[in-house]
Protein backbone atom coordinates (compact mmCIF):
# COMPACT_ATOMS: atom_id res chain seq x y z
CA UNK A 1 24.82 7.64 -17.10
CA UNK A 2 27.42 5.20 -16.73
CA UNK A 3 30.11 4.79 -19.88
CA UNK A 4 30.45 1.53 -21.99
CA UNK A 5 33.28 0.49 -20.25
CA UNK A 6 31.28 0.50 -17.18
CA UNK A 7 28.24 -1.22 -18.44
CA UNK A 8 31.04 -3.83 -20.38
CA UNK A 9 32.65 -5.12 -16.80
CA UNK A 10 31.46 -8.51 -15.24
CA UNK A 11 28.66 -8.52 -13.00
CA UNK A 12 30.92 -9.34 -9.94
CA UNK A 13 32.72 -6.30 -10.51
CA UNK A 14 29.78 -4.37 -11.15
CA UNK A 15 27.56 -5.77 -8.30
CA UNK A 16 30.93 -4.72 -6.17
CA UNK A 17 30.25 -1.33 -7.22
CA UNK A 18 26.47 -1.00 -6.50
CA UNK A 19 26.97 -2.67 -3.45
CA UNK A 20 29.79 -0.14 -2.07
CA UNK A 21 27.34 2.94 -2.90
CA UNK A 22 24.85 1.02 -1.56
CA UNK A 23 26.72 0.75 1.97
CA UNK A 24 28.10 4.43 1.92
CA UNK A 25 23.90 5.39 1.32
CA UNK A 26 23.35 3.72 4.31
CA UNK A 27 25.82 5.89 6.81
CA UNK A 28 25.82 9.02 5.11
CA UNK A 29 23.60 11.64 3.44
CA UNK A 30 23.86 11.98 -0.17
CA UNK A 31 25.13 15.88 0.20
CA UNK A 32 27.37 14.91 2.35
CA UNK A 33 29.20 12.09 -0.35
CA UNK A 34 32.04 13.22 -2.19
CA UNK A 35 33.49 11.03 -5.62
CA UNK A 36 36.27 10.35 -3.31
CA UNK A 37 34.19 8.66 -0.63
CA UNK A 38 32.83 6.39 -3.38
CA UNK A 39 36.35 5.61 -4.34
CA UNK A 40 37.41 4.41 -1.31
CA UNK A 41 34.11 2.73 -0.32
CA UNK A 42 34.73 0.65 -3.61
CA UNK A 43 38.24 0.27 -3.47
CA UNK A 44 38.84 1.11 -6.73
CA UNK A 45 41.34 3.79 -8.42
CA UNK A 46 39.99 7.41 -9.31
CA UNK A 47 41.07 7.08 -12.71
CA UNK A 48 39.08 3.73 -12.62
CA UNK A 49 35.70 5.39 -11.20
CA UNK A 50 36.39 8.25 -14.11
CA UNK A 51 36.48 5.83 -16.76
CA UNK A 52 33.26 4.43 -15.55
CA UNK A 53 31.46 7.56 -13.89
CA UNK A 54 31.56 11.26 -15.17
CA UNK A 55 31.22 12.47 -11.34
CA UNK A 56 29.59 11.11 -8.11
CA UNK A 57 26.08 12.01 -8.85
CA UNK A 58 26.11 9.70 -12.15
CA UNK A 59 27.60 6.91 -9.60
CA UNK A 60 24.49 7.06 -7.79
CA UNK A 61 22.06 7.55 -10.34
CA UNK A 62 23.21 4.52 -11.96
CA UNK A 63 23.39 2.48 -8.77
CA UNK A 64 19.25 4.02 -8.36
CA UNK A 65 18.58 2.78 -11.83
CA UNK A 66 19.81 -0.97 -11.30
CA UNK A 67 17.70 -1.01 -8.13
CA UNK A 68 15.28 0.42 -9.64
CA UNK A 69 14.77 -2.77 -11.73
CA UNK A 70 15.33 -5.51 -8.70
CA UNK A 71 12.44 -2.79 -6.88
CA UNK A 72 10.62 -3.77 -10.38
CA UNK A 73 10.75 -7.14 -10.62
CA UNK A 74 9.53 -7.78 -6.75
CA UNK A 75 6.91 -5.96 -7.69
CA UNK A 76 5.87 -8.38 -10.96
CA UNK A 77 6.33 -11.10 -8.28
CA UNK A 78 3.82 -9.70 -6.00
CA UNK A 79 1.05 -8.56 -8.06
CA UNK A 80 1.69 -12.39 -9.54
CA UNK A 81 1.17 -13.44 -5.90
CA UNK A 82 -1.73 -11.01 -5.39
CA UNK A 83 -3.77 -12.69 -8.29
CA UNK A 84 -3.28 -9.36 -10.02
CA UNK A 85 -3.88 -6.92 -7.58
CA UNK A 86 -1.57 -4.59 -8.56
CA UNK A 87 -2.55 -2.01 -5.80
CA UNK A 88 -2.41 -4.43 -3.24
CA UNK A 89 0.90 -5.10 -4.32
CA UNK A 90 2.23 -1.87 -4.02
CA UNK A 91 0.85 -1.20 -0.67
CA UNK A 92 2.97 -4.37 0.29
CA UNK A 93 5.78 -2.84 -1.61
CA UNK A 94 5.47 0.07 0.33
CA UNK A 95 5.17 -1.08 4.00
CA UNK A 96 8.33 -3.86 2.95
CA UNK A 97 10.53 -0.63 1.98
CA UNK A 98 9.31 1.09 5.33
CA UNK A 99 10.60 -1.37 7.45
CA UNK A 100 13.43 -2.06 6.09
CA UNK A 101 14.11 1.89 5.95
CA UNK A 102 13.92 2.11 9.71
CA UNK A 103 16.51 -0.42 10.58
CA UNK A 104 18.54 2.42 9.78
CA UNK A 105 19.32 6.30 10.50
CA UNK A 106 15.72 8.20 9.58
CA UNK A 107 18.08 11.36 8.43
CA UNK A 108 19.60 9.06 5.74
CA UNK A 109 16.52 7.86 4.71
CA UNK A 110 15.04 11.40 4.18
CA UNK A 111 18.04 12.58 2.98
CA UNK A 112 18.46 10.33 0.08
CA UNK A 113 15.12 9.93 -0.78
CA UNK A 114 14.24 13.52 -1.55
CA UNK A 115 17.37 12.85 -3.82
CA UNK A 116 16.29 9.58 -4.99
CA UNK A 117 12.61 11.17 -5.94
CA UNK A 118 14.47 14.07 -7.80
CA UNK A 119 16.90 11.26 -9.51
CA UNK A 120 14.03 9.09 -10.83
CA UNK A 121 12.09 12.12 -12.17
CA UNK A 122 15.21 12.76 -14.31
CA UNK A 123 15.41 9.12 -15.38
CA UNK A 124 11.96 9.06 -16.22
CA UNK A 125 11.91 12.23 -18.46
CA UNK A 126 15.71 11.47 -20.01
CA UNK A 127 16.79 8.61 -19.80
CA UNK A 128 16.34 5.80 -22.59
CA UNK A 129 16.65 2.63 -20.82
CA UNK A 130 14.63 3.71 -18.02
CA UNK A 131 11.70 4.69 -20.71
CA UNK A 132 12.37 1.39 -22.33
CA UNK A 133 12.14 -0.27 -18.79
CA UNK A 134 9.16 0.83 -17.75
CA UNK A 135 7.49 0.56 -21.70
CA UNK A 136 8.39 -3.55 -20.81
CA UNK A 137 6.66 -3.24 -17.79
CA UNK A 138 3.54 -1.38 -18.93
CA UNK A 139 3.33 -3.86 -21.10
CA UNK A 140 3.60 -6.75 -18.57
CA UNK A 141 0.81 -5.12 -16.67
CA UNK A 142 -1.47 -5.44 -19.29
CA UNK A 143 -0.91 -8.69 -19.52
CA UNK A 144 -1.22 -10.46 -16.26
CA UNK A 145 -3.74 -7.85 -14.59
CA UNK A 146 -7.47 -8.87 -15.41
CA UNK A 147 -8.84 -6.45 -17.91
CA UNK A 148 -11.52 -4.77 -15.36
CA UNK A 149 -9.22 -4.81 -12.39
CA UNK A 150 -9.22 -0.77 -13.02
CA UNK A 151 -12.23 1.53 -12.72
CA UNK A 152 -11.03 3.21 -16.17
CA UNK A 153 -10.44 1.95 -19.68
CA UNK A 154 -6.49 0.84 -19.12
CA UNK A 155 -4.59 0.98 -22.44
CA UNK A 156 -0.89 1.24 -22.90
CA UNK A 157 -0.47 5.15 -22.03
CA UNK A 158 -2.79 5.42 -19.26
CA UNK A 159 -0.84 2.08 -17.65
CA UNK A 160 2.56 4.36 -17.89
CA UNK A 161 0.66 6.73 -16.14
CA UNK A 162 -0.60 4.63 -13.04
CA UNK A 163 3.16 3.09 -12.87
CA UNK A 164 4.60 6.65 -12.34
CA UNK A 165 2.23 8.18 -10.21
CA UNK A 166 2.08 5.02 -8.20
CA UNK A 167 6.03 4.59 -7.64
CA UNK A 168 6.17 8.21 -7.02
CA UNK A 169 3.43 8.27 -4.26
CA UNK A 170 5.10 5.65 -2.04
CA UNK A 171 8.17 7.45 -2.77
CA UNK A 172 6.43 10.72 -1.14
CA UNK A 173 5.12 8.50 1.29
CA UNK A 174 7.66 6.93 2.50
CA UNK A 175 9.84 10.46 2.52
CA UNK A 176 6.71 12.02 4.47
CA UNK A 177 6.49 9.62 6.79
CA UNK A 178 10.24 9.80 8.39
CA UNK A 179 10.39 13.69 7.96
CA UNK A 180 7.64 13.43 10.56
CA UNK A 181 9.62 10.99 12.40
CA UNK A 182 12.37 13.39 12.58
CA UNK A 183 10.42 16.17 13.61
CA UNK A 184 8.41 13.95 16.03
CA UNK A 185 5.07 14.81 14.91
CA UNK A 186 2.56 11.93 14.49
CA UNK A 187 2.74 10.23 11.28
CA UNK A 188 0.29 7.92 12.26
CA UNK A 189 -2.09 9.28 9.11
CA UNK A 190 0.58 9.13 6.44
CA UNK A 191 -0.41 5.73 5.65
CA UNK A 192 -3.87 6.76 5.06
CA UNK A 193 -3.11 9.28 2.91
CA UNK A 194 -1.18 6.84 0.70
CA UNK A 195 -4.33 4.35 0.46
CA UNK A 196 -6.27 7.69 -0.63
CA UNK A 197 -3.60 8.80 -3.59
CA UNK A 198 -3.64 5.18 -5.25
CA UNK A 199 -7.62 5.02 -4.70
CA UNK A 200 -7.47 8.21 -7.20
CA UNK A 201 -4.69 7.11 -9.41
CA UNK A 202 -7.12 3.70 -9.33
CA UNK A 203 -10.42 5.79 -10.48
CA UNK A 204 -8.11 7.63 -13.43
CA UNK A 205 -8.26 11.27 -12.02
């Protein structure tokens, strides 16, 4: 993950950062990214993006990770605007990151998603501030969803669990759904199969 130095710099200089790995994303595939790309995208020196980074893929994980959290807190606002509905939510989550995926390049999007999946499975299992992130958020959950919103007993631990399995189905989803885009078979189901995961994550299997 990023060094201190990195995590010490303004937020102008570090939203200049994200937002030049966010903009390289967009026209290439991840494999295809080298640290120098990233450099130049940024406009910074190499011995800058070394001081910050210790190669490209710890660029882009921390660029996942910090929108990871703005993907977080749109969700708080619409489960807040869903009356607690937190499934509801998502779905709107979901079909919001759809279209916005296909105003670009459905390669990309598959691309980097397979990566991003792979990236937030590592930051899940490893990494501190994401577990500390998400512990905040469980917690949040149980707050402002009503009590018998879920068909099981919802303490603390079985909250982490819908969060994950939820973020990661719409992640699968949404990867699913422009891989058969790409291969032009009908994808006119995928949806459905999302509704079907989250009804089982919602019934605690």
């Amino acid at each position: 993950m990023p060094t201190e130095k990195f995590l010490k710099l303004k937020k102008n200089k570090k939203d200049l950062i994200y937002r030049g790995i966010k903009e390289l994303l967009a026209k290439k595939n991840y494999t295809d990214i080298s640290a120098s790309d990233i450099i130049e995208e940024i406009g910074i020196s190499r011995g800058s993006f070394y001081s910050y980074f210790v190669d490209k893929k710890d660029s882009v994980k921390a660029y996942i990770l910090y929108y990871g959290f703005i993907q977080i807190n749109l969700f708080k606002e619409r489960i807040l605007q869903n009356n607690g509905d937190y499934f509801k939510a998502i779905r709107e989550m979901y079909y919001y990151s759809k279209e916005e995926a296909i105003r670009t390049n459905a390669n990309f999007i598959v691309s980097n998603l397979q990566f991003v999946s792979e990236v937030i499975v590592e930051l899940l299992e490893d990494d501190d501030t994401v577990l500390l992130g998400m512990s905040y958020f469980t917690e949040w959950c149980l707050e402002h969803i009503p009590k018998d919103y879920f068909n099981v007993k919802c303490d603390n631990e079985r909250m982490h669990y819908i969060n994950v399995l939820s973020i990661t189905a719409v992640i699968n989803t949404l990867s699913n759904f422009f891989r058969y885009e790409i291969l032009k078979k009908d994808n006119s189901k995928v949806d459905s199969l999302l509704d079907i995961q989250l009804e089982i994550i919602r019934n605690g299997a």
